[in-house]
N, C-alpha and C. Protein backbone atom coordinates (compact mmCIF):
# COMPACT_ATOMS: atom_id res chain seq x y z
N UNK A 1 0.85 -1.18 0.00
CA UNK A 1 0.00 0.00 0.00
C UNK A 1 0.89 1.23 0.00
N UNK A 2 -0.02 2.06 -0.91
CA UNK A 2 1.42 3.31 -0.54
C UNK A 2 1.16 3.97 0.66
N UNK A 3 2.24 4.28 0.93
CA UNK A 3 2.29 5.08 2.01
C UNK A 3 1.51 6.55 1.95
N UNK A 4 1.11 7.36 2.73
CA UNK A 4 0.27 8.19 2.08
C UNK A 4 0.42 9.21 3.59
N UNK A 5 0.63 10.44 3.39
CA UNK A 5 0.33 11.74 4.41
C UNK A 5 -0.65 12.07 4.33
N UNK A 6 -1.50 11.97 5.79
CA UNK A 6 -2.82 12.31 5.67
C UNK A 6 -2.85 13.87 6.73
N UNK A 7 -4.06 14.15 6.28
CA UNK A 7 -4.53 15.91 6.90
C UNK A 7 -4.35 15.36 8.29
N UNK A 8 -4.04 16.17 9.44
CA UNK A 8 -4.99 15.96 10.67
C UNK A 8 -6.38 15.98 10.61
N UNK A 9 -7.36 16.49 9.72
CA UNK A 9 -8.30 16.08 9.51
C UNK A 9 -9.08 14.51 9.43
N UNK A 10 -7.87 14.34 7.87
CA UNK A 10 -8.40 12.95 7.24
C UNK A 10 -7.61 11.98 8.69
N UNK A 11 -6.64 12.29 9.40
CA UNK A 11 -6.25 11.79 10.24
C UNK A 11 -7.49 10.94 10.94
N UNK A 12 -8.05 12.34 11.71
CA UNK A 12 -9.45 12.17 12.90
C UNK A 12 -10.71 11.24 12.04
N UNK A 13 -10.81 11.47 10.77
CA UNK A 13 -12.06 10.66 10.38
C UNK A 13 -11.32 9.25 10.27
N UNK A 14 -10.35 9.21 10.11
CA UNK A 14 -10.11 7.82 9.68
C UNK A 14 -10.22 6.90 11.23
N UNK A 15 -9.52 7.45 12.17
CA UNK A 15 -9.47 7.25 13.41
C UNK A 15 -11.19 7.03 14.33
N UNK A 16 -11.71 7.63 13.75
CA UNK A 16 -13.17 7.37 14.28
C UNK A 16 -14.18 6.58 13.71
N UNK A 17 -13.49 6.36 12.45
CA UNK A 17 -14.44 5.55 11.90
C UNK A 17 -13.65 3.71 12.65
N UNK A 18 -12.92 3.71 12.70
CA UNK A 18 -11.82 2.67 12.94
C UNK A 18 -12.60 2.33 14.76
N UNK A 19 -12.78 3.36 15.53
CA UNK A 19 -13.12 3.72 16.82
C UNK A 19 -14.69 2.72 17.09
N UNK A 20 -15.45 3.07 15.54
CA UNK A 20 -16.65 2.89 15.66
C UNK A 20 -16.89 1.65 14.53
N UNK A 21 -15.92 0.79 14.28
CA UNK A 21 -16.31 0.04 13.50
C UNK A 21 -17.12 -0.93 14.29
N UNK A 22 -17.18 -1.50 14.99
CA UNK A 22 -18.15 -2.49 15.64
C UNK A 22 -19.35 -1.31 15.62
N UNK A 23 -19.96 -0.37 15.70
CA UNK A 23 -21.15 -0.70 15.59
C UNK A 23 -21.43 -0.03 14.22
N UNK A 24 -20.98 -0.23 13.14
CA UNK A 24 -21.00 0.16 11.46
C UNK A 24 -21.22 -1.64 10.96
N UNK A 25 -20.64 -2.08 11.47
CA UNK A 25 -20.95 -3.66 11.62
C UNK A 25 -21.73 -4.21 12.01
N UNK A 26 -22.31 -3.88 13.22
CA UNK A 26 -24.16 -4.30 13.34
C UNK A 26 -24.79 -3.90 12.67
N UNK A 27 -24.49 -2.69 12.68
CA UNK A 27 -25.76 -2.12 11.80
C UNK A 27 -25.93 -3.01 10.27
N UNK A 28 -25.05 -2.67 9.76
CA UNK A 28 -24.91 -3.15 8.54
C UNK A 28 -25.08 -4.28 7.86
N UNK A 29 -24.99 -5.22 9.14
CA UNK A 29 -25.22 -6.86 9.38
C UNK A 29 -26.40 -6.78 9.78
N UNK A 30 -27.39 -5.38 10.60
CA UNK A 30 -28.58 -5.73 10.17
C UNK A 30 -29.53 -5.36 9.13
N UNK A 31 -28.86 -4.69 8.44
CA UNK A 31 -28.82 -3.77 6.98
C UNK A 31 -29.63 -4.94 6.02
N UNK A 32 -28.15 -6.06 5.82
CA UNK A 32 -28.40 -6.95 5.26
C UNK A 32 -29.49 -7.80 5.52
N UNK A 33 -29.70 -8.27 6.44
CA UNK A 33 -31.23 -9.34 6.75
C UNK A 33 -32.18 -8.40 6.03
N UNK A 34 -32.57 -7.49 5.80
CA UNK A 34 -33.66 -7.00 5.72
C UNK A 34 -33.63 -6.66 4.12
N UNK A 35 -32.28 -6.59 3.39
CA UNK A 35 -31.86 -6.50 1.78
C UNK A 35 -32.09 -7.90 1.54
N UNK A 36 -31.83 -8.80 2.46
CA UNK A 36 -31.63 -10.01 1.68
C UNK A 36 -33.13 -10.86 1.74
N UNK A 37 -33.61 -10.49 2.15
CA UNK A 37 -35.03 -10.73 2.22
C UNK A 37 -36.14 -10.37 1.01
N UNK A 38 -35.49 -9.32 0.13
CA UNK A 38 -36.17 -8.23 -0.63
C UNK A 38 -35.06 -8.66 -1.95
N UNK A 39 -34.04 -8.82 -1.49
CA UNK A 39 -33.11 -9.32 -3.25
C UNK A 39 -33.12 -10.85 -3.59
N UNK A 40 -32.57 -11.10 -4.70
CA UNK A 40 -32.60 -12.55 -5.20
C UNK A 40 -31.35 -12.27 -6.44
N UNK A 41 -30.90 -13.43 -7.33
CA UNK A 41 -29.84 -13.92 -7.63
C UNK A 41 -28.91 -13.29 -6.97
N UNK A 42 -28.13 -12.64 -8.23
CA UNK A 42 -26.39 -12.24 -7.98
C UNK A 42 -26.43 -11.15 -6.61
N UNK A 43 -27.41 -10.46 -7.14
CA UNK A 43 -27.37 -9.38 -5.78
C UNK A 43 -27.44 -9.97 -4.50
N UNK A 44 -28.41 -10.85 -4.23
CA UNK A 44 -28.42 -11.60 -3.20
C UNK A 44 -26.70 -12.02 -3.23
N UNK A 45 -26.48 -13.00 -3.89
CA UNK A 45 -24.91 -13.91 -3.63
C UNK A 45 -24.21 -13.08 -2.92
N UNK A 46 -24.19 -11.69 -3.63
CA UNK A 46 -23.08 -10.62 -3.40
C UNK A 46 -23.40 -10.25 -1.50
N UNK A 47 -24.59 -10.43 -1.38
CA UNK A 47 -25.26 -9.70 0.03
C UNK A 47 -24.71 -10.56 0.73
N UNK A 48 -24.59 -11.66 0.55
CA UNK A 48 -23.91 -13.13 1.61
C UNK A 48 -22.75 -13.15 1.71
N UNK A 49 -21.87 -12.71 0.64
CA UNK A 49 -20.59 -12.78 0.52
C UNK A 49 -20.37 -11.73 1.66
N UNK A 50 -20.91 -10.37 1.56
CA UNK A 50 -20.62 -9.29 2.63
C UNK A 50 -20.85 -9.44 3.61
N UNK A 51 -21.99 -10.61 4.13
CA UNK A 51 -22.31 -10.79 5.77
C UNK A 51 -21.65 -12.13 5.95
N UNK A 52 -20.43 -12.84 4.99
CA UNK A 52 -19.56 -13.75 5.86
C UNK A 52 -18.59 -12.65 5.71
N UNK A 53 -18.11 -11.65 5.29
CA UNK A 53 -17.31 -11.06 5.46
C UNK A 53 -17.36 -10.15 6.67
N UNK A 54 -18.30 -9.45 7.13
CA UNK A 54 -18.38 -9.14 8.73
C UNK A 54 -18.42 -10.12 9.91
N UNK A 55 -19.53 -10.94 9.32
CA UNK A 55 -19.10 -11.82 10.00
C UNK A 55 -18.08 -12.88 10.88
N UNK A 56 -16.99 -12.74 9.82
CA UNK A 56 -15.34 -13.20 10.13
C UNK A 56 -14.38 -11.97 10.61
N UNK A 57 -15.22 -10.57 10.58
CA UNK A 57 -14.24 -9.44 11.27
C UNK A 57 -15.01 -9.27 12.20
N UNK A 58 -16.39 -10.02 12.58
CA UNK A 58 -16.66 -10.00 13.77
C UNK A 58 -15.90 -10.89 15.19
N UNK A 59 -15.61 -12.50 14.88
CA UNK A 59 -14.78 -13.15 14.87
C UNK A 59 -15.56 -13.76 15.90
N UNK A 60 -16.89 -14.43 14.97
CA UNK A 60 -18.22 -14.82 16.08
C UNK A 60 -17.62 -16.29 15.71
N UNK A 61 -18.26 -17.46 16.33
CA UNK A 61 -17.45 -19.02 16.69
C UNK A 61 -17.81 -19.58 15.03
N UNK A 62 -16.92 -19.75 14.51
CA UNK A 62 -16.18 -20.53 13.01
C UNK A 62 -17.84 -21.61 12.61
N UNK A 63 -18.38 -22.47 13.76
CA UNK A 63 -19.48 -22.99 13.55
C UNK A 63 -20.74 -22.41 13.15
N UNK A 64 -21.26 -21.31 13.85
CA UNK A 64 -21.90 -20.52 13.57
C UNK A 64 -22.27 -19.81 12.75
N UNK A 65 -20.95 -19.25 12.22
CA UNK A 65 -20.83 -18.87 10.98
C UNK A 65 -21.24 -19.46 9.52
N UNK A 66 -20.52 -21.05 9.83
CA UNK A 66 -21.19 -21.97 8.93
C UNK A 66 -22.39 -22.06 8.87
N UNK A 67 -22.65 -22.37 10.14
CA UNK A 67 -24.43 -22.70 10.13
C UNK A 67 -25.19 -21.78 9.59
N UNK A 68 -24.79 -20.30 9.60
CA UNK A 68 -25.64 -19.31 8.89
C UNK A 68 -25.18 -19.54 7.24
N UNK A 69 -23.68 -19.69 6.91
CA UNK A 69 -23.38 -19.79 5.47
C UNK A 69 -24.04 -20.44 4.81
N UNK A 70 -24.53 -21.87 5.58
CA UNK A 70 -24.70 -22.49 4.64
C UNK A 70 -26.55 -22.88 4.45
N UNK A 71 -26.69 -22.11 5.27
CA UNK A 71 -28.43 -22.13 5.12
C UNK A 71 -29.19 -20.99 4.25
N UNK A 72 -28.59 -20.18 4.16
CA UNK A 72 -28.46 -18.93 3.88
C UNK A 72 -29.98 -18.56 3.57
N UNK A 73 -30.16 -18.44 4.93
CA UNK A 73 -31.57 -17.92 5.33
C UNK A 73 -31.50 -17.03 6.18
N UNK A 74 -31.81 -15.69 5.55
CA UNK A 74 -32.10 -14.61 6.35
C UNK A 74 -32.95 -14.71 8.07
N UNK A 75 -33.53 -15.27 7.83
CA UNK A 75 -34.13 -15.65 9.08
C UNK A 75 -33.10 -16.29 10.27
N UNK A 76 -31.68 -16.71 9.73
CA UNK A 76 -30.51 -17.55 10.98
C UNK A 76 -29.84 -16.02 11.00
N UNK A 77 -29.71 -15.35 10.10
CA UNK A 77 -28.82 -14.27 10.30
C UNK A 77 -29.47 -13.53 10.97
N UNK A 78 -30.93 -13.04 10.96
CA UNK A 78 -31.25 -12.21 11.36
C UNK A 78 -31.33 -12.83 13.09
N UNK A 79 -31.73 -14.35 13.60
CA UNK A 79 -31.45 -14.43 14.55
C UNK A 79 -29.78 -14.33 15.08
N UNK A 80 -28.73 -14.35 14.55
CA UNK A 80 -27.64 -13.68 15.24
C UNK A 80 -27.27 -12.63 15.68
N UNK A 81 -28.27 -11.77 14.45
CA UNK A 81 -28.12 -10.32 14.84
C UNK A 81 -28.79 -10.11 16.12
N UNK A 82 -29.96 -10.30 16.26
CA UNK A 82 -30.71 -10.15 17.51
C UNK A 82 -29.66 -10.67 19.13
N UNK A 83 -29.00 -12.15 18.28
CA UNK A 83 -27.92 -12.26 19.54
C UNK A 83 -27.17 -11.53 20.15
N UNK A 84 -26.75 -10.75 18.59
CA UNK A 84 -25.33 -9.80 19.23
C UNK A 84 -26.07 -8.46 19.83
N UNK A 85 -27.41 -8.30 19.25
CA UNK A 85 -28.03 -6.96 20.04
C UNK A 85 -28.53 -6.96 21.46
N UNK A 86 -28.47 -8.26 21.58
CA UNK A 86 -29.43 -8.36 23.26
C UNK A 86 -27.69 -9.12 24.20
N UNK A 87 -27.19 -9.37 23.48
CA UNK A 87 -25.60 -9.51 24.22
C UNK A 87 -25.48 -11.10 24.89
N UNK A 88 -26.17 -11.82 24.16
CA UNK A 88 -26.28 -13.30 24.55
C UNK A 88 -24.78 -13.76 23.37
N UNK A 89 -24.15 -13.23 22.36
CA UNK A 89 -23.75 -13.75 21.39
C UNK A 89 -22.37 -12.37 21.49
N UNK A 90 -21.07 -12.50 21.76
CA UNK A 90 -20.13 -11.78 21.86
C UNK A 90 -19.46 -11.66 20.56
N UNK A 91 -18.95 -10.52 20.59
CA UNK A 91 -17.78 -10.58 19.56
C UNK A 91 -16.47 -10.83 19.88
N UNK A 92 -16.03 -11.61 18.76
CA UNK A 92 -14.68 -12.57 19.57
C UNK A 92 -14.43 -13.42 20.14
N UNK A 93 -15.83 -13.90 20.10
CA UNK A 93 -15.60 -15.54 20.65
C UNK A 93 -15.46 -16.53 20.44
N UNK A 94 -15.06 -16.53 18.57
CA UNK A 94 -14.64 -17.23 18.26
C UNK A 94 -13.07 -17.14 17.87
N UNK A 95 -12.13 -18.44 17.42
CA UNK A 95 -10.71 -18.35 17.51
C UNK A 95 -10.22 -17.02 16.50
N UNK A 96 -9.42 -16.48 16.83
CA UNK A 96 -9.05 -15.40 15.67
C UNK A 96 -8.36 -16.25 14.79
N UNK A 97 -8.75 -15.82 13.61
CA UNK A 97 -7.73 -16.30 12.49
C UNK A 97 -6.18 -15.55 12.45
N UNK A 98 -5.19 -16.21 12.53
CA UNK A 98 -3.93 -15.74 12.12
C UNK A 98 -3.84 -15.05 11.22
N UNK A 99 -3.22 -13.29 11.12
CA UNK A 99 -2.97 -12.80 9.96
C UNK A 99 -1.75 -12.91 9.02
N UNK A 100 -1.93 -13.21 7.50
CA UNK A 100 -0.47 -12.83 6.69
C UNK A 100 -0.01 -11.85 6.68
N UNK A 101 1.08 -11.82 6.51
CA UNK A 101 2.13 -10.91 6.54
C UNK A 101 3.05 -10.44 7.37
């Protein structure tokens, strides 16, 4: 990546958005249940692809995850979401994946 000088400005937004990513991630994870309910083919695919992708920067238990992947019924996702909103269902409780590099 290049390296890049940022404003003290672009500094502070970048920093707050970073601050507030867990809840840009609920939301958004509950964004989706309610798109994916209302879309079908590719758009749909694409909507799943983005809620295993929060999903795994949520770093909820590796099983779970499956179990929603592979049912891919808005109705399992939308019950996780409800998990992580009422605080029965943590973030991070599942193993972190090792990063490259």
């Amino acid at each position: 990546m290049a390296d890049r000088n940022y404003s003290p400005h672009q500094q502070k937004v970048i920093k707050r958005y970073y601050d507030n990513r867990d809840a840009i991630d609920d939301q958004r994870l509950a964004e989706l249940v309610t798109n994916l309910y209302l879309a079908s083919g590719k758009k749909q695919a694409k909507m799943w692809e983005t809620a295993q992708k929060i999903l795994d920067r949520m770093e909820l238990p590796e099983s779970r995850v499956k179990h929603v992947m592979d049912s891919k019924d808005p109705a399992v996702l939308a019950k996780v979401v409800e998990e992580l909103q009422n605080g029965k269902l943590k973030r991070g409780s599942g193993k972190k994946k090792p990063q490259a590099g």
